[in-house]
N, C-alpha and C. Protein backbone atom coordinates (compact mmCIF):
# COMPACT_ATOMS: atom_id res chain seq x y z
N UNK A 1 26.27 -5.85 -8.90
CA UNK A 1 24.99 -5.24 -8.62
C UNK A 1 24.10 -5.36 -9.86
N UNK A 2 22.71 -5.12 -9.87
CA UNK A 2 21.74 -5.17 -10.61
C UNK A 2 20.72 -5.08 -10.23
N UNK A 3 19.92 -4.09 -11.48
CA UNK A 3 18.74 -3.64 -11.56
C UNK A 3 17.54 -4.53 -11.88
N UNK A 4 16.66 -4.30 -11.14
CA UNK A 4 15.39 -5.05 -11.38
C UNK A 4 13.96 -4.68 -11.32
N UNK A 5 13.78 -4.46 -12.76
CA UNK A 5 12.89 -3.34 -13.59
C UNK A 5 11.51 -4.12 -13.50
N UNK A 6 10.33 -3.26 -12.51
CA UNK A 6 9.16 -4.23 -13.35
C UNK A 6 8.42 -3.11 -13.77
N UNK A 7 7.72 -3.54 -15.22
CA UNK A 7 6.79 -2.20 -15.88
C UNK A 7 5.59 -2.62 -16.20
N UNK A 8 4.79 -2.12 -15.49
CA UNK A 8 2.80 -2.13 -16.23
C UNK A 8 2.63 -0.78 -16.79
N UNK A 9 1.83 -1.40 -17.21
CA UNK A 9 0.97 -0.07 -18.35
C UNK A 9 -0.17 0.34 -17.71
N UNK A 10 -0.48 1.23 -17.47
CA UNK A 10 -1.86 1.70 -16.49
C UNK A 10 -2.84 1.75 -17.62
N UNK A 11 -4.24 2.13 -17.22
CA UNK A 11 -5.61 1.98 -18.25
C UNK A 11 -5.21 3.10 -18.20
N UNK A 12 -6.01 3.71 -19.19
CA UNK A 12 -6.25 5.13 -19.72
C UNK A 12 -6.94 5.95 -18.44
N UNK A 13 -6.05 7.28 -18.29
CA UNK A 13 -6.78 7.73 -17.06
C UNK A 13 -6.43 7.71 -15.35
N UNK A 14 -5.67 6.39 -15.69
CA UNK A 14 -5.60 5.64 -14.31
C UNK A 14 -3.90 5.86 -13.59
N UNK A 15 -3.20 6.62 -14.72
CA UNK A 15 -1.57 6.24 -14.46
C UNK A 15 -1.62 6.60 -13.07
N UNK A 16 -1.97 8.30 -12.86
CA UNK A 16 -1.63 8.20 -11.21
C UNK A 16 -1.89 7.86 -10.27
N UNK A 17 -3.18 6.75 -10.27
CA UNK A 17 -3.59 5.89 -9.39
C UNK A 17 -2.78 4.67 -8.81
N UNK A 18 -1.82 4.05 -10.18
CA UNK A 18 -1.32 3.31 -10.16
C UNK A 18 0.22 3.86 -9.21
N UNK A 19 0.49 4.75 -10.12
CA UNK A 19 1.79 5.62 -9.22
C UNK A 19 1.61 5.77 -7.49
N UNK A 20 0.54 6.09 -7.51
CA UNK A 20 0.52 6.65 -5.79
C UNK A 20 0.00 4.95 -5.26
N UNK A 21 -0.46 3.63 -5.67
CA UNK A 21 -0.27 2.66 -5.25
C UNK A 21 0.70 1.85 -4.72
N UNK A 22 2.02 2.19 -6.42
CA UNK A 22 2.94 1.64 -6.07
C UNK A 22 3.81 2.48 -4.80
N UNK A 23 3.59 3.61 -4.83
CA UNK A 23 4.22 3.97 -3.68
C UNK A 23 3.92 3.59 -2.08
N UNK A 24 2.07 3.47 -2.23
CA UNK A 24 2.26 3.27 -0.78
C UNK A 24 2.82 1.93 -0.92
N UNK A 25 2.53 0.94 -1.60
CA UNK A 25 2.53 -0.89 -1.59
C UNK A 25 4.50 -0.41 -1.26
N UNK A 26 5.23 0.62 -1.44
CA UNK A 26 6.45 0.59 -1.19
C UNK A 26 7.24 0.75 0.46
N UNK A 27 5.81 1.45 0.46
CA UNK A 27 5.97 1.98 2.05
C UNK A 27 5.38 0.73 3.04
N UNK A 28 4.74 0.35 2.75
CA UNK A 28 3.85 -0.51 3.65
C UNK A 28 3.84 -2.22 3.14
N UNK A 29 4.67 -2.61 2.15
CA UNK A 29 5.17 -3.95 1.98
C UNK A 29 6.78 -4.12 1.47
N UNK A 30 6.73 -3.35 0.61
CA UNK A 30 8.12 -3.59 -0.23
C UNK A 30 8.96 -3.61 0.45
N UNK A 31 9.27 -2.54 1.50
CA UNK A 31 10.15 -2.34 2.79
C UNK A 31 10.21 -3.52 4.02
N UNK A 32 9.45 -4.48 3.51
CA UNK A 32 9.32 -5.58 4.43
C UNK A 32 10.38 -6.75 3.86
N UNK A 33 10.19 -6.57 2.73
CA UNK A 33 11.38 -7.36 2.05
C UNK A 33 12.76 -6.59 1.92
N UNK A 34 13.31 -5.69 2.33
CA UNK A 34 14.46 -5.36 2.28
C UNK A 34 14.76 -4.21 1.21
N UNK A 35 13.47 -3.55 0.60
CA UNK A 35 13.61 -3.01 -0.72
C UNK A 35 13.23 -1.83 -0.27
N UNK A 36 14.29 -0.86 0.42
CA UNK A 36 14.28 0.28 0.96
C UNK A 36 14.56 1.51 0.18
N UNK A 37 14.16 2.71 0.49
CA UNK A 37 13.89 4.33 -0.38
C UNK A 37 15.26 4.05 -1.09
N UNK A 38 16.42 3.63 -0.48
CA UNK A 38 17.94 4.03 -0.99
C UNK A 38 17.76 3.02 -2.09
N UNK A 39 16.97 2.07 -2.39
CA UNK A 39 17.30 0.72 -3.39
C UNK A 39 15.95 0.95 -4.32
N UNK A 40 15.07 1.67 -4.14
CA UNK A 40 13.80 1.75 -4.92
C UNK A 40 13.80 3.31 -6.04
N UNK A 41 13.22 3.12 -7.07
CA UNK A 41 12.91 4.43 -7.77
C UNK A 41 11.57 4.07 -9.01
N UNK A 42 11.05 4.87 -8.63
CA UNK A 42 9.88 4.85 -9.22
C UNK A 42 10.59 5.95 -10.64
N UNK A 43 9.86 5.38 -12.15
CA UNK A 43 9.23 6.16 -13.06
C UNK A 43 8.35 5.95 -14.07
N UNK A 44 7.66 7.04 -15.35
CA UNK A 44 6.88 6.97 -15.48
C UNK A 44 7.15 7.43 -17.52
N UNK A 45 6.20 6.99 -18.47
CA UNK A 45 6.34 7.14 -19.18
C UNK A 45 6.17 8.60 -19.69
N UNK A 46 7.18 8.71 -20.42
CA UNK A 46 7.83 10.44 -20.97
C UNK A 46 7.58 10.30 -22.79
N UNK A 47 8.99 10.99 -22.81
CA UNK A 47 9.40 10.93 -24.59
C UNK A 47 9.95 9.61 -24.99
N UNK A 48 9.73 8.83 -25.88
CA UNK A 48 9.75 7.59 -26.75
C UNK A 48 9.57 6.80 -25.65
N UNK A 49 9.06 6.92 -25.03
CA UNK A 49 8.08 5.40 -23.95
C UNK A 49 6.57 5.96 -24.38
N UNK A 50 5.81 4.69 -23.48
CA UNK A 50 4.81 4.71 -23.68
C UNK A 50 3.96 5.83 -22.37
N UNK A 51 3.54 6.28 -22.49
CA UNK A 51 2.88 7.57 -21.34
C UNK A 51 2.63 6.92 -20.28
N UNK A 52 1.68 5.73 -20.24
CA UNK A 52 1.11 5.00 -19.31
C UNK A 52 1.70 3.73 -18.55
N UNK A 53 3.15 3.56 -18.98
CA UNK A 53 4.28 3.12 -18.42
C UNK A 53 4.43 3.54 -17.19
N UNK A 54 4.19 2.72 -16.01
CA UNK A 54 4.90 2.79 -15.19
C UNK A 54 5.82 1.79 -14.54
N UNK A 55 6.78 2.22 -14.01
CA UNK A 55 8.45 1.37 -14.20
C UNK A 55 8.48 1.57 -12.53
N UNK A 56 8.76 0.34 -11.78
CA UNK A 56 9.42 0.54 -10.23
C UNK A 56 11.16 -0.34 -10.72
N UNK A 57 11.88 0.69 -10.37
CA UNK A 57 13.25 -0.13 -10.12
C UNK A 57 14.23 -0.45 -9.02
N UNK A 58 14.45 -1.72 -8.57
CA UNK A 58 15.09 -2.32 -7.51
C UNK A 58 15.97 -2.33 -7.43
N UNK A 59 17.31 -1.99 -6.55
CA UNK A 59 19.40 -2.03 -7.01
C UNK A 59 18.64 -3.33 -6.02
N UNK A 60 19.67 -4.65 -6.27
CA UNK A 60 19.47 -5.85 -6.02
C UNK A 60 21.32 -6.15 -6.24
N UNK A 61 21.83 -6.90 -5.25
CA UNK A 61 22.67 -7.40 -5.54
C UNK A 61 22.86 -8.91 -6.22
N UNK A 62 21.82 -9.79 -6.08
CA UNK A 62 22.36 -10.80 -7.23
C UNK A 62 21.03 -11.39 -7.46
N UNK A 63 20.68 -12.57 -8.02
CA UNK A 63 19.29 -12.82 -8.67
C UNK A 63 18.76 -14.00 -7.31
N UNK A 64 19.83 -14.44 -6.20
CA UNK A 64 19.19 -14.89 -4.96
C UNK A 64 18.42 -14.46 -4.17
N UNK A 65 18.90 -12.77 -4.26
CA UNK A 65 18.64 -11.53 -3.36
C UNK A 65 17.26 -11.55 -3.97
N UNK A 66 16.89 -11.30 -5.27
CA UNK A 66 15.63 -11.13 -6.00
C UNK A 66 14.87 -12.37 -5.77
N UNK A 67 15.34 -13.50 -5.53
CA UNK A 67 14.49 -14.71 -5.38
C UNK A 67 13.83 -14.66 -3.82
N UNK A 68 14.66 -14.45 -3.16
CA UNK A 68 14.04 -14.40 -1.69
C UNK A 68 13.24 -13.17 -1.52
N UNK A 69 13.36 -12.12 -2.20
CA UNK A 69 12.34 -11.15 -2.05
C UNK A 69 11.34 -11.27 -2.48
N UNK A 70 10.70 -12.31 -3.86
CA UNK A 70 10.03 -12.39 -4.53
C UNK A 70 9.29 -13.57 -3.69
N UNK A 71 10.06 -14.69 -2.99
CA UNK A 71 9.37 -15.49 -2.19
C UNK A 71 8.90 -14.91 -0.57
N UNK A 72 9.46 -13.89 -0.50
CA UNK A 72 8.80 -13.88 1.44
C UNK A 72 7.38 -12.60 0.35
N UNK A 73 7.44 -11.74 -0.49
CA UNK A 73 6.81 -11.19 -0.77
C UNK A 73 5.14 -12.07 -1.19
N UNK A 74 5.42 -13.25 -1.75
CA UNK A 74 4.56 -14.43 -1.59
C UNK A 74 3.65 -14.61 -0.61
N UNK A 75 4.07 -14.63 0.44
CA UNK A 75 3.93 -14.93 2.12
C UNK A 75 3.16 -13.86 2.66
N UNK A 76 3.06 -12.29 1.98
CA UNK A 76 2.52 -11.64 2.73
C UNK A 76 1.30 -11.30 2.00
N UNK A 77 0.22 -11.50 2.92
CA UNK A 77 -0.70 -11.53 2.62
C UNK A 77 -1.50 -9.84 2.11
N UNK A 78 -0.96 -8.97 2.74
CA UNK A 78 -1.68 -7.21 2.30
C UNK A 78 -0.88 -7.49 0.55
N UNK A 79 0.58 -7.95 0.27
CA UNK A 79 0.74 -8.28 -0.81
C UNK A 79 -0.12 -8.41 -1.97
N UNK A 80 -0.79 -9.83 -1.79
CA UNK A 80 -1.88 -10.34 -2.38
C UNK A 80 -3.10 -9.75 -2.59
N UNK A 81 -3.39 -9.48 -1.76
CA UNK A 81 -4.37 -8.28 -1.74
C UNK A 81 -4.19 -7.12 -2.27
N UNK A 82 -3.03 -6.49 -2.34
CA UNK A 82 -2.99 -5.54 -2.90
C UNK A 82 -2.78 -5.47 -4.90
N UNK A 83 -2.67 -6.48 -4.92
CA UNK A 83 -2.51 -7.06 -6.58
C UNK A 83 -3.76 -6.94 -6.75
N UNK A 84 -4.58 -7.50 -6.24
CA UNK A 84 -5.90 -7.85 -6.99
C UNK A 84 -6.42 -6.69 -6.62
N UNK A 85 -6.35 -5.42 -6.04
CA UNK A 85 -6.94 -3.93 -5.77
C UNK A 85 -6.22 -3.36 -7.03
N UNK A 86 -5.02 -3.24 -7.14
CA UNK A 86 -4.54 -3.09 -8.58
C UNK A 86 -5.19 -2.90 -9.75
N UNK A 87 -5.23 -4.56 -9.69
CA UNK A 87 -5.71 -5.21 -11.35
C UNK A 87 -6.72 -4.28 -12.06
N UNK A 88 -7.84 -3.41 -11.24
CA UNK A 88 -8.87 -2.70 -12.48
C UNK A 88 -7.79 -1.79 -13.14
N UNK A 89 -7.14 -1.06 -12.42
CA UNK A 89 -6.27 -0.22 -13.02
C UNK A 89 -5.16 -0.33 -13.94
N UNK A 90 -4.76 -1.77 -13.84
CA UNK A 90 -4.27 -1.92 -15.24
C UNK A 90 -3.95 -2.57 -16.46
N UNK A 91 -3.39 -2.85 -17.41
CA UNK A 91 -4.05 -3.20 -18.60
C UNK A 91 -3.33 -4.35 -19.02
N UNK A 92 -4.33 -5.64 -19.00
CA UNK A 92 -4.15 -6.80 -18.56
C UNK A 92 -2.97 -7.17 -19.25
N UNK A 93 -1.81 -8.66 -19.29
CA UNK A 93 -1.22 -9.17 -19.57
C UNK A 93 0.42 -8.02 -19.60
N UNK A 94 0.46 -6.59 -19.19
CA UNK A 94 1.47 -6.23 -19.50
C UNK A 94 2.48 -5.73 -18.29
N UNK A 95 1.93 -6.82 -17.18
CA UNK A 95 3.39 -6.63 -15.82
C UNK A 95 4.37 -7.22 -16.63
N UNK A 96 5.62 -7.12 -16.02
CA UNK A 96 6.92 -7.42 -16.68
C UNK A 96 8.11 -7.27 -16.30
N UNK A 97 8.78 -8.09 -16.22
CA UNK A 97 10.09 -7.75 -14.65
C UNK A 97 11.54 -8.04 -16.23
N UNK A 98 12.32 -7.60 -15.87
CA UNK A 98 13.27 -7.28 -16.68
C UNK A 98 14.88 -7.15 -15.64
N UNK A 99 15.57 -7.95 -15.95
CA UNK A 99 17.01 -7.70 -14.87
C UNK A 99 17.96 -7.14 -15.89
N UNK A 100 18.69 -6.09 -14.93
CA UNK A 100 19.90 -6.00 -15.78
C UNK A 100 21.04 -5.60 -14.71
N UNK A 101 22.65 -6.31 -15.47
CA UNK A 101 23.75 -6.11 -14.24
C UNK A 101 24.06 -4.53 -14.85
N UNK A 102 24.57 -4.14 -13.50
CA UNK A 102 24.74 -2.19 -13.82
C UNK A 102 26.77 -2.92 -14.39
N UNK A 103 26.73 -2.24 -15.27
CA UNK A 103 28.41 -1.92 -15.91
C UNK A 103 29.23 -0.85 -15.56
């Protein structure tokens, strides 16, 4: 099994905009790819992170599983759209996907 971490940094101001985005984009796409409440967890920057960190994490069983999610997620078009509704809110160049196997 393995985790599959992606983290943006929200603008100043904006974190819970971004939070209650990624949630619906969880409800209303993510779940289209197979990335259901039991496999998803949202969090958010605390003590020694950055405040405006926000982190969605995926349980994924292998990096095929992550490839085909990442390609039908491609395909859907509210997807796409919903990136670029995003983008004012957050602070450019710092999406970031990160894997790790659970031990």
């Amino acid at each position: 099994m393995m985790v599959a971490r992606w983290q943006i940094e929200a603008r100043f101001g904006h974190k819970q905009t971004v939070i209650d985005s990624l949630k619906k984009w969880h409800e209303e796409i993510g779940s289209q790819v197979g990335w259901t409440q039991d496999k998803v967890r949202f969090l958010s920057g605390s003590v020694g992170a950055l405040e405006s960190s926000v982190v969605t994490e995926v349980l994924i069983n292998d990096l095929a599983e992550l490839s085909e999610s990442w390609q039908q997620l491609g395909d859907i078009e509210a997807h796409q759209q919903w990136s670029k509704d995003l983008e004012p809110y957050v602070v450019s160049g710092t999406p970031n996907w990160q894997i790790f196997h659970i031990v």
